[in-house]
C-alpha atoms as a PDB file:
ATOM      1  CA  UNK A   1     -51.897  37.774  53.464  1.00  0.00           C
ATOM      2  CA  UNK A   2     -47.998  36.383  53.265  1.00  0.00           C
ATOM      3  CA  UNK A   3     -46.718  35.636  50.359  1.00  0.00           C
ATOM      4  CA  UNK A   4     -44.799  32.327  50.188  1.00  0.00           C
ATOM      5  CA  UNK A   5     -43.403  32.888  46.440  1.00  0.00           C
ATOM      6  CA  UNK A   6     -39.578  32.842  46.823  1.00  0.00           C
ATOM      7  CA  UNK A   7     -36.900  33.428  44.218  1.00  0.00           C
ATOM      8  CA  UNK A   8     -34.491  30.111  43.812  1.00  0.00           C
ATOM      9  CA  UNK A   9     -30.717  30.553  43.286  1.00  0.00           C
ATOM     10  CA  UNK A  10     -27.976  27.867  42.886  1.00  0.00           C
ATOM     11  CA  UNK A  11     -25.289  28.621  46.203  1.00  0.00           C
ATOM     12  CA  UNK A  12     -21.524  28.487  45.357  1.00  0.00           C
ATOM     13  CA  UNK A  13     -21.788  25.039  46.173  1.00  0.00           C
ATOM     14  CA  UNK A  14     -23.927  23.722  44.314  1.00  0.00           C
ATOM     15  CA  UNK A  15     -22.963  25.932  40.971  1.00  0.00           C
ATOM     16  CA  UNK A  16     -19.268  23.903  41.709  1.00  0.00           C
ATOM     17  CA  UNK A  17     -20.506  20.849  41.756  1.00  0.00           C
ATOM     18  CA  UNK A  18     -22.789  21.060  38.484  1.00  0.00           C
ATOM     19  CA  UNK A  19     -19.760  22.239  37.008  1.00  0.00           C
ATOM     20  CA  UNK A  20     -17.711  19.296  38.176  1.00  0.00           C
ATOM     21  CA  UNK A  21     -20.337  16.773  36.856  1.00  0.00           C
ATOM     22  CA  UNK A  22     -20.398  18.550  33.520  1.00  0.00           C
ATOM     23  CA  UNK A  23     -16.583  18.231  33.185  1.00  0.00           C
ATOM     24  CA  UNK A  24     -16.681  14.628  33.925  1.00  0.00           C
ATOM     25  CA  UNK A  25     -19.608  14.055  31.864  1.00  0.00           C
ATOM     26  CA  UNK A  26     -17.626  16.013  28.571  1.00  0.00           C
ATOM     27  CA  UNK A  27     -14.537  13.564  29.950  1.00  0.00           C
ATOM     28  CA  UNK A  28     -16.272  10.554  29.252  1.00  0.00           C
ATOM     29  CA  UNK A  29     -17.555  11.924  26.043  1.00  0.00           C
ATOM     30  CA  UNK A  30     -14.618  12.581  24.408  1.00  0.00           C
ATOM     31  CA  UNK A  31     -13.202   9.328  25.137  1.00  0.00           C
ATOM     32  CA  UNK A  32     -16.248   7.563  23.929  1.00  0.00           C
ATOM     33  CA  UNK A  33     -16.021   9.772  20.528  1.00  0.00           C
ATOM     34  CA  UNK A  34     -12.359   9.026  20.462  1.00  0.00           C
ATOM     35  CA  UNK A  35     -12.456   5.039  20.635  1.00  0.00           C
ATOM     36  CA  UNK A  36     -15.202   5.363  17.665  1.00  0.00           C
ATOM     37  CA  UNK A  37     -12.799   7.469  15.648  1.00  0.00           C
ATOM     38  CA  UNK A  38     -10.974   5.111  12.689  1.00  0.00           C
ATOM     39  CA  UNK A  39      -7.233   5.021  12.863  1.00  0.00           C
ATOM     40  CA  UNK A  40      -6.505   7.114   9.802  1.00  0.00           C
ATOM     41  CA  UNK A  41      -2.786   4.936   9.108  1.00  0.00           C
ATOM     42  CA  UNK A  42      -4.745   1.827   8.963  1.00  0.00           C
ATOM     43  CA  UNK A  43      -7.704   3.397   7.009  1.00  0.00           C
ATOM     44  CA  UNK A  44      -5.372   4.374   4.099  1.00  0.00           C
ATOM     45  CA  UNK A  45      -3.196   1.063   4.290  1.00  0.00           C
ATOM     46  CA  UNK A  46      -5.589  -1.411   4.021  1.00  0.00           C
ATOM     47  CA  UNK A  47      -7.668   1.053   1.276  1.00  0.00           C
ATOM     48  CA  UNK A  48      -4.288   1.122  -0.747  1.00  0.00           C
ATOM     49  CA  UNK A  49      -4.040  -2.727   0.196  1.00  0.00           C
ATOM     50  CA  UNK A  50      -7.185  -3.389  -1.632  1.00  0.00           C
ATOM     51  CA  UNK A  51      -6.952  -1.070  -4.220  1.00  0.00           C
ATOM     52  CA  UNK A  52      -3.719  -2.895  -5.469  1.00  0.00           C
ATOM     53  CA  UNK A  53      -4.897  -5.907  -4.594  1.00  0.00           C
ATOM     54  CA  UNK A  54      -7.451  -5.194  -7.948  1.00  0.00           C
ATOM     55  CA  UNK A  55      -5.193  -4.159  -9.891  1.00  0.00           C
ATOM     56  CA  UNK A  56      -2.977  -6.848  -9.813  1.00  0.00           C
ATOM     57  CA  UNK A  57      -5.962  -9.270 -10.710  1.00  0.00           C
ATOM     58  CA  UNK A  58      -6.293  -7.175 -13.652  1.00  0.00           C
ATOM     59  CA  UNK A  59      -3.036  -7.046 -14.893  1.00  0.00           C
ATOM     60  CA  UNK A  60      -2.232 -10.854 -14.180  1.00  0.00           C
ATOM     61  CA  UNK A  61      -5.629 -11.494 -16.343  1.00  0.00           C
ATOM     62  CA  UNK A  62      -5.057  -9.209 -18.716  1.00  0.00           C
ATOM     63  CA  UNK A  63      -3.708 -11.256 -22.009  1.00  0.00           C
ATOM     64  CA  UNK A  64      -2.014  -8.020 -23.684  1.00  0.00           C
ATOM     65  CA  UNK A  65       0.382  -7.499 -20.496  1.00  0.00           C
ATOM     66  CA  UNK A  66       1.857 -11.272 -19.131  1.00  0.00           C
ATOM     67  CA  UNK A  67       1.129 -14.030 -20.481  1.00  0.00           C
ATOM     68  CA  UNK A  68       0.355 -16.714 -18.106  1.00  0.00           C
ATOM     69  CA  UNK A  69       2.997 -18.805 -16.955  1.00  0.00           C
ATOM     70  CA  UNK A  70       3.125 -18.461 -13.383  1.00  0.00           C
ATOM     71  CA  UNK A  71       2.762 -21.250 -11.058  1.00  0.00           C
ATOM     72  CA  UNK A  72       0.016 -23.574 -10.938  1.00  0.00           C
ATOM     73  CA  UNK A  73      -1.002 -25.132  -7.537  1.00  0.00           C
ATOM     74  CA  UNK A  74       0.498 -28.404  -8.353  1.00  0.00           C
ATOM     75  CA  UNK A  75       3.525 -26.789  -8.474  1.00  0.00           C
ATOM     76  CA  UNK A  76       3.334 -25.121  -5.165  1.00  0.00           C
ATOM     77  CA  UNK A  77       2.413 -27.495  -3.308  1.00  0.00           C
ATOM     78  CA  UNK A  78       5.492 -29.423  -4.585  1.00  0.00           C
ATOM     79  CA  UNK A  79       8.020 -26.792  -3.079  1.00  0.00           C
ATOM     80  CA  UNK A  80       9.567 -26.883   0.424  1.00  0.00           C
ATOM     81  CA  UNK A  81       8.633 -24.241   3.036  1.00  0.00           C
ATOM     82  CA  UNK A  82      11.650 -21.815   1.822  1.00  0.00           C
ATOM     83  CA  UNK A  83      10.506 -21.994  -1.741  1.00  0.00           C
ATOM     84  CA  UNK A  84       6.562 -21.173  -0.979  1.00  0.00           C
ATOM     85  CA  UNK A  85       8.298 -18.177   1.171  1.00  0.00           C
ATOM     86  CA  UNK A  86      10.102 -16.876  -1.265  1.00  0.00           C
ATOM     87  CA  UNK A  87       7.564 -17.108  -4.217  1.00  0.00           C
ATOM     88  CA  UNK A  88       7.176 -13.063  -3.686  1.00  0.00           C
ATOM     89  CA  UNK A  89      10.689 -12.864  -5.398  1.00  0.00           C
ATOM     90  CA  UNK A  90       9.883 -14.692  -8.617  1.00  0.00           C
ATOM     91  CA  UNK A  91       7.324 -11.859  -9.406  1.00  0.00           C
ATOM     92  CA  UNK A  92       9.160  -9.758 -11.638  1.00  0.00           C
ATOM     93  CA  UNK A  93       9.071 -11.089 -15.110  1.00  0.00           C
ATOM     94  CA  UNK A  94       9.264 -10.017 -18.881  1.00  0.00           C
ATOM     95  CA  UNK A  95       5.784  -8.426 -20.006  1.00  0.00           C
ATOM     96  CA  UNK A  96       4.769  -9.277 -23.264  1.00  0.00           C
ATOM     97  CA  UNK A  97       5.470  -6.878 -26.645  1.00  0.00           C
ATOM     98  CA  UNK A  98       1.853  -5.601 -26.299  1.00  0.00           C
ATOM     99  CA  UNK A  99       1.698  -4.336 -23.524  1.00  0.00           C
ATOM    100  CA  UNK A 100       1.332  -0.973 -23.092  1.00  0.00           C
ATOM    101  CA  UNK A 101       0.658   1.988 -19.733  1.00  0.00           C
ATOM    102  CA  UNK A 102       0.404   5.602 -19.668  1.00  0.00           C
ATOM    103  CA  UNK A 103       1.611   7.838 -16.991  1.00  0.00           C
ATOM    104  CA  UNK A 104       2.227  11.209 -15.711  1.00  0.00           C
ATOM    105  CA  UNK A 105       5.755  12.907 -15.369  1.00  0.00           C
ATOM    106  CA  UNK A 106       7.030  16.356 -15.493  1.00  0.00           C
ATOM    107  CA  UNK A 107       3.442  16.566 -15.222  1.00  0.00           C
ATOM    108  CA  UNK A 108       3.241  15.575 -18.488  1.00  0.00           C
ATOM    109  CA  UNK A 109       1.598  12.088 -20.530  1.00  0.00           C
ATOM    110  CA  UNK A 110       3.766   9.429 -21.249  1.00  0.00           C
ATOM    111  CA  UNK A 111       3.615   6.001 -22.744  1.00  0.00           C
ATOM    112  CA  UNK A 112       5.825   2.996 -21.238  1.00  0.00           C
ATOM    113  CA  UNK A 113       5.969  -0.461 -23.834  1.00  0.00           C
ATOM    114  CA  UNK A 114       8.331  -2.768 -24.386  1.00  0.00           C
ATOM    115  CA  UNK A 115      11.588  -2.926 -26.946  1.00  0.00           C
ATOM    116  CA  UNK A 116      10.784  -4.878 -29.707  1.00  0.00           C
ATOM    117  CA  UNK A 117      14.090  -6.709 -31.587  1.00  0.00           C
ATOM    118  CA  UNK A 118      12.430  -7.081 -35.247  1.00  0.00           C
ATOM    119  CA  UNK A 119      13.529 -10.215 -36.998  1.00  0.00           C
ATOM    120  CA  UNK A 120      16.541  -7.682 -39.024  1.00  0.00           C
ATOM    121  CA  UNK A 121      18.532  -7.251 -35.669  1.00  0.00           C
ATOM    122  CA  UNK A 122      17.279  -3.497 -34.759  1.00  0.00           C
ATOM    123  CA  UNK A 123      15.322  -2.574 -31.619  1.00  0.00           C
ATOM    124  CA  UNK A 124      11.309  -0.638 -32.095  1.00  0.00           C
ATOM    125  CA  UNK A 125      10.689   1.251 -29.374  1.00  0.00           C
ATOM    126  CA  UNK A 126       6.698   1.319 -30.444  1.00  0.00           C
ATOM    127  CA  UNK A 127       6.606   5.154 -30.136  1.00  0.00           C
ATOM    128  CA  UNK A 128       7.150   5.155 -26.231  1.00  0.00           C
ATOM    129  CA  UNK A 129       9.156   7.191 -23.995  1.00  0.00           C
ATOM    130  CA  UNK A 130       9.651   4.602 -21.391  1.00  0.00           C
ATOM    131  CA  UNK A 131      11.468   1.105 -21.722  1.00  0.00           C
ATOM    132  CA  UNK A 132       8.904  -1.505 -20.170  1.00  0.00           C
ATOM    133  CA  UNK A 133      10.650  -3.885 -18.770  1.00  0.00           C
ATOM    134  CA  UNK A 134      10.400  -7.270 -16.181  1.00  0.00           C
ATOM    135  CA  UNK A 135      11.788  -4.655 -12.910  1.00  0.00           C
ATOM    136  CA  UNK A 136      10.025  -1.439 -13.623  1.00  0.00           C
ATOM    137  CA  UNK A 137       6.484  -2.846 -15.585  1.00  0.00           C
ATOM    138  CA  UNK A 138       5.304  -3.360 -12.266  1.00  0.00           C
ATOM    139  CA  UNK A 139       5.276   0.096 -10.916  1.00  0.00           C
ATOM    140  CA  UNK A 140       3.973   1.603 -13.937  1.00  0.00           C
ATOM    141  CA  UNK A 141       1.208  -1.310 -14.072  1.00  0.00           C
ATOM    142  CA  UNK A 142       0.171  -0.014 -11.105  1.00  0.00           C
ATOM    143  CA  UNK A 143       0.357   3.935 -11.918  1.00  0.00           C
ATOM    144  CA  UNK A 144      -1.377   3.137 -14.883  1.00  0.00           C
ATOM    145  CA  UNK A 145      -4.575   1.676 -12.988  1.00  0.00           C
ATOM    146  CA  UNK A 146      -4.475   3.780  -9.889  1.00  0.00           C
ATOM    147  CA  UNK A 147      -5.982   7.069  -8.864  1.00  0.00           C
ATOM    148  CA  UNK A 148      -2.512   8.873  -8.227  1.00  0.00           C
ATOM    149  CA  UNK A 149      -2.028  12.389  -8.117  1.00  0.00           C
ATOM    150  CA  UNK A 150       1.494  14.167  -9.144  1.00  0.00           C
ATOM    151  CA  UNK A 151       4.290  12.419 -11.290  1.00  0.00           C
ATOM    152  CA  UNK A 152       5.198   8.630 -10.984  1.00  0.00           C
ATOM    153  CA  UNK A 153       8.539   7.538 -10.595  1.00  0.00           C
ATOM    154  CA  UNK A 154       9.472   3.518 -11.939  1.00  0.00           C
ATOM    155  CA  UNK A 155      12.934   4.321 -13.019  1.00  0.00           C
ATOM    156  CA  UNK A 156      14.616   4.849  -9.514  1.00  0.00           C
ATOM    157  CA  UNK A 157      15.563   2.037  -7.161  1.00  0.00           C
ATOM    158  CA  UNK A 158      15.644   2.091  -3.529  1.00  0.00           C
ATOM    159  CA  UNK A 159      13.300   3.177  -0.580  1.00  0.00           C
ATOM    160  CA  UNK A 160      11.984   6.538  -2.804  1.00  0.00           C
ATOM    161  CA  UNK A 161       8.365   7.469  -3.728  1.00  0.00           C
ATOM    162  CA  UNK A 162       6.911   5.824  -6.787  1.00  0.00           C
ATOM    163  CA  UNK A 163       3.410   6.981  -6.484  1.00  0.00           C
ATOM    164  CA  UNK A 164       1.231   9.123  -4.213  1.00  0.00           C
ATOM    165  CA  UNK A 165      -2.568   7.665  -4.037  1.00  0.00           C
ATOM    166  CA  UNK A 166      -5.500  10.342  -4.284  1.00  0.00           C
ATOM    167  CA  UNK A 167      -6.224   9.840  -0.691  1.00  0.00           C
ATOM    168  CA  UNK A 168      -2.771  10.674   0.395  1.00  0.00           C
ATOM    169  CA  UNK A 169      -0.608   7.031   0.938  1.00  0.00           C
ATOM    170  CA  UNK A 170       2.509   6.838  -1.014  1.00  0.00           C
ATOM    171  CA  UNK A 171       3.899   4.284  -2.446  1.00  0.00           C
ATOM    172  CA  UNK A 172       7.773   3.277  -2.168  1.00  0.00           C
ATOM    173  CA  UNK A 173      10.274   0.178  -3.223  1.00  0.00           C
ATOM    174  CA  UNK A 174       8.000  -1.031  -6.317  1.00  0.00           C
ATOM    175  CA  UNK A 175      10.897  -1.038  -8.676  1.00  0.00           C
ATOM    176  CA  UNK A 176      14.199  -3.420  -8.041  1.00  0.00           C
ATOM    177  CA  UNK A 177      15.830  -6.041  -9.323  1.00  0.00           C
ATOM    178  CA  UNK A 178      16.239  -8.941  -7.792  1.00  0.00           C
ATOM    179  CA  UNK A 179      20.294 -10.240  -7.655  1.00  0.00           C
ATOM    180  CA  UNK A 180      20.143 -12.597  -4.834  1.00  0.00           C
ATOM    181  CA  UNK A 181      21.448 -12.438  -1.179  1.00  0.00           C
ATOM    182  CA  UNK A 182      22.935  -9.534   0.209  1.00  0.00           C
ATOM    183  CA  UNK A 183      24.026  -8.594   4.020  1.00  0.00           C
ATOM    184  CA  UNK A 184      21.298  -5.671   4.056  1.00  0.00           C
ATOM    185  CA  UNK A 185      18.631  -7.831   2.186  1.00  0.00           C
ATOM    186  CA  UNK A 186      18.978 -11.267   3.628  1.00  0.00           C
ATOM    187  CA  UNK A 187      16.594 -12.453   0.922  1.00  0.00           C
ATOM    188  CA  UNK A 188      18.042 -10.121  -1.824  1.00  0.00           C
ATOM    189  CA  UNK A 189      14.486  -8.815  -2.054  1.00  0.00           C
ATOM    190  CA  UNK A 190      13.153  -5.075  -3.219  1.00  0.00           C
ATOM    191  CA  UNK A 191       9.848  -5.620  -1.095  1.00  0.00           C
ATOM    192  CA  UNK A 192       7.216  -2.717  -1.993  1.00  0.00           C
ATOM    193  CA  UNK A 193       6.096  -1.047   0.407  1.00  0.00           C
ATOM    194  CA  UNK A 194       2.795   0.998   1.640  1.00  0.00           C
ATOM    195  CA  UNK A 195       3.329   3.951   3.623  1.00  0.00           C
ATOM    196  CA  UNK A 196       0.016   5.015   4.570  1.00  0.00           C
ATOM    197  CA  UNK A 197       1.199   8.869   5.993  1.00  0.00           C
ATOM    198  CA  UNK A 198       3.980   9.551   3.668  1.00  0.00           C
ATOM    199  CA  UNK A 199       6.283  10.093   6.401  1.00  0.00           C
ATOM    200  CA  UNK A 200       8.770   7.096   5.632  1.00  0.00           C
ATOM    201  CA  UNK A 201       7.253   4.563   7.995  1.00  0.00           C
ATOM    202  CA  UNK A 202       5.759   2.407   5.585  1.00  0.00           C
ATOM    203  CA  UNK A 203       5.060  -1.453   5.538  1.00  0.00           C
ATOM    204  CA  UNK A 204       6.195  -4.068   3.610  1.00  0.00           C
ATOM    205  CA  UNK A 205       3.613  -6.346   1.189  1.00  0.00           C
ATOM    206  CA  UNK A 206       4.580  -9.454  -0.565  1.00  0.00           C
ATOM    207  CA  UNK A 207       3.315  -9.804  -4.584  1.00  0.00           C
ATOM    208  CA  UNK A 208       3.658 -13.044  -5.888  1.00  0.00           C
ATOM    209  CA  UNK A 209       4.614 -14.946  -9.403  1.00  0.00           C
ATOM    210  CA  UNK A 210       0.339 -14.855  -9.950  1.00  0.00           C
ATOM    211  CA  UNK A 211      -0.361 -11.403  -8.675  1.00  0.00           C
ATOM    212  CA  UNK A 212      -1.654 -12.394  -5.075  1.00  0.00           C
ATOM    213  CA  UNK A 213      -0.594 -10.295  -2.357  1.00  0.00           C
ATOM    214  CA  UNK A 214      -0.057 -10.719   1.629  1.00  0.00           C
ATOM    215  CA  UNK A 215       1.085  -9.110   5.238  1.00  0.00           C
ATOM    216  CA  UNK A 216       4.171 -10.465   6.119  1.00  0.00           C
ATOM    217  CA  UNK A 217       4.333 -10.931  10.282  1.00  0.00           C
ATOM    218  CA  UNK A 218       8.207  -9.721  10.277  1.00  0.00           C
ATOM    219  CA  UNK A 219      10.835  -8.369   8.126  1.00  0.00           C
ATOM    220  CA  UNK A 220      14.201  -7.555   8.433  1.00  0.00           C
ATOM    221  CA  UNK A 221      14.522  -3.734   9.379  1.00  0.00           C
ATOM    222  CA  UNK A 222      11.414  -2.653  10.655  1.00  0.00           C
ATOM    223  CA  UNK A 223      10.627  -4.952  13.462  1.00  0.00           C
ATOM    224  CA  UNK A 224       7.772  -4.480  15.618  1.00  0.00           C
ATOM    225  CA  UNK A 225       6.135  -1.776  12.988  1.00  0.00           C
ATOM    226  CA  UNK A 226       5.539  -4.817  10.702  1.00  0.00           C
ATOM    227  CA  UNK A 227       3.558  -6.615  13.264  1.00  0.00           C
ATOM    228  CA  UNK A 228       0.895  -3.855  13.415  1.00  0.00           C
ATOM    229  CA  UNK A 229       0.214  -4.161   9.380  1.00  0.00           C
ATOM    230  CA  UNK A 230      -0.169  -7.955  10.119  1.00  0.00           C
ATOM    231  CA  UNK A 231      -2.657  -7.067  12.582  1.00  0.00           C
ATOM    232  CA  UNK A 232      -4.553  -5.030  10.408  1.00  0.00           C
ATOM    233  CA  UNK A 233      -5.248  -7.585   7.950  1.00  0.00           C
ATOM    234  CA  UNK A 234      -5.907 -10.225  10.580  1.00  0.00           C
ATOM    235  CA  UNK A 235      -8.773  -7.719  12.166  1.00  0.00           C
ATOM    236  CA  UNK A 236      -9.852  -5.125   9.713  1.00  0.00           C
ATOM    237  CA  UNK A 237     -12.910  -4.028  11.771  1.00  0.00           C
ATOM    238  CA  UNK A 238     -11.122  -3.047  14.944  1.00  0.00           C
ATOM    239  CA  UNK A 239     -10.929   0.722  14.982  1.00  0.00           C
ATOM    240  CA  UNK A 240      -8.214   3.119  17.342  1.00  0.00           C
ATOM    241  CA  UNK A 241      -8.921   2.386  20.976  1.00  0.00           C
ATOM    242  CA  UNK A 242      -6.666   4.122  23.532  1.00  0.00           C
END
């Protein structure tokens, strides 16, 4: 009797093109996984966004650090286009006497407060290490309230790191004082600044007199890069989609 059992093997051929549909089958897979993968830079900002965002509630409604005498909507609504727009300048202000942060420097505790001139002419400096005052109490509001890790620096000016978040974004440009107009700061502005990576391309936010915070579209010396923040908080679902 014959028998018709045969053994099956896959010819050259056909082992080539299997192979060829695999690879274009693990192509398209990889670009599926990658268009579902977050954009880490606009992960962190608009976490960091948010997470300042609170803490600026709480310090503007916190009695024992300002006391509240910002703007009232009235007010606003009063003011021509160029005064609403610059309303992020008029943040910095005197905290009040009680007022009071810790931080970490050196990798050590320290206390920030305010001078206090008693009523005989001399100055208390309430035990502190740190002068609190209306161009640094900002910065250390915000150290004070936010999971950082390594030392926080409010005493120097310019584009330097303040504050590194747990999650890695750093922090830059939250202590100034505003002096007016200058050629490299049209709007004689110390704008804060989230940078997201830590690698010096941060982007600019606006605080205002009452603590609220927004994107601005453009500013001066960053250009396009600015644009992309805006975007964020326009669309905060869209993820990375090359």
């Amino acid at each position: 009797m014959k028998n018709n059992d045969r053994s099956f093997a896959f010819t050259l051929a056909e082992t080539l093109l299997t192979l060829t549909i695999a690879g274009v089958l693990m192509a398209l897979m990889l670009r599926a996984i990658n268009r579902v993968n977050p954009d880490k830079e606009k992960i962190l900002f608009l976490k960091t966004y948010h997470a300042l965002e609170a803490i600026m509630a709480n310090t503007m409604n916190d009695p024992t650090k300002y006391s509240p005498n910002y703007y009232s909507d009235s007010e606003i609504d009063k003011m021509t286009t160029e005064e609403k727009n610059s309303l992020h300048l008029d943040f910095r202000y005197t905290p009040l006497p009680s007022a009071k942060v810790t931080f970490i420097k050196d990798g050590k505790q320290k206390t920030a407060c305010p001078k206090v001139t008693k009523g005989d002419g001399t100055v208390d400096t309430q035990g502190c290490d740190v002068e609190l005052t209306k161009d640094n109490a900002m910065c250390y509001f915000i150290a004070d309230q936010l999971n950082s890790v390594g030392d926080v620096n409010c005493e120097e000016e310019g584009s330097v790191i303040n504050m590194k978040t747990s999650q890695g974004a750093c922090l830059r440009n939250f202590v100034g004082v505003y002096d007016g107009a200058s050629d490299s700061q049209p709007n004689g502005s110390n704008d804060p600044v989230i940078d997201p990576l830590c690698n010096n391309q941060g982007y600019v936010i606006w605080i205002f007199h009452d603590g609220k915070m927004t994107v601005p579209e453009e500013h001066y010396g960053i250009g396009e890069r600015q644009k992309k923040a805006y975007e964020w908080m326009n669309d905060q679902t869209t993820v990375k989609s090359n």
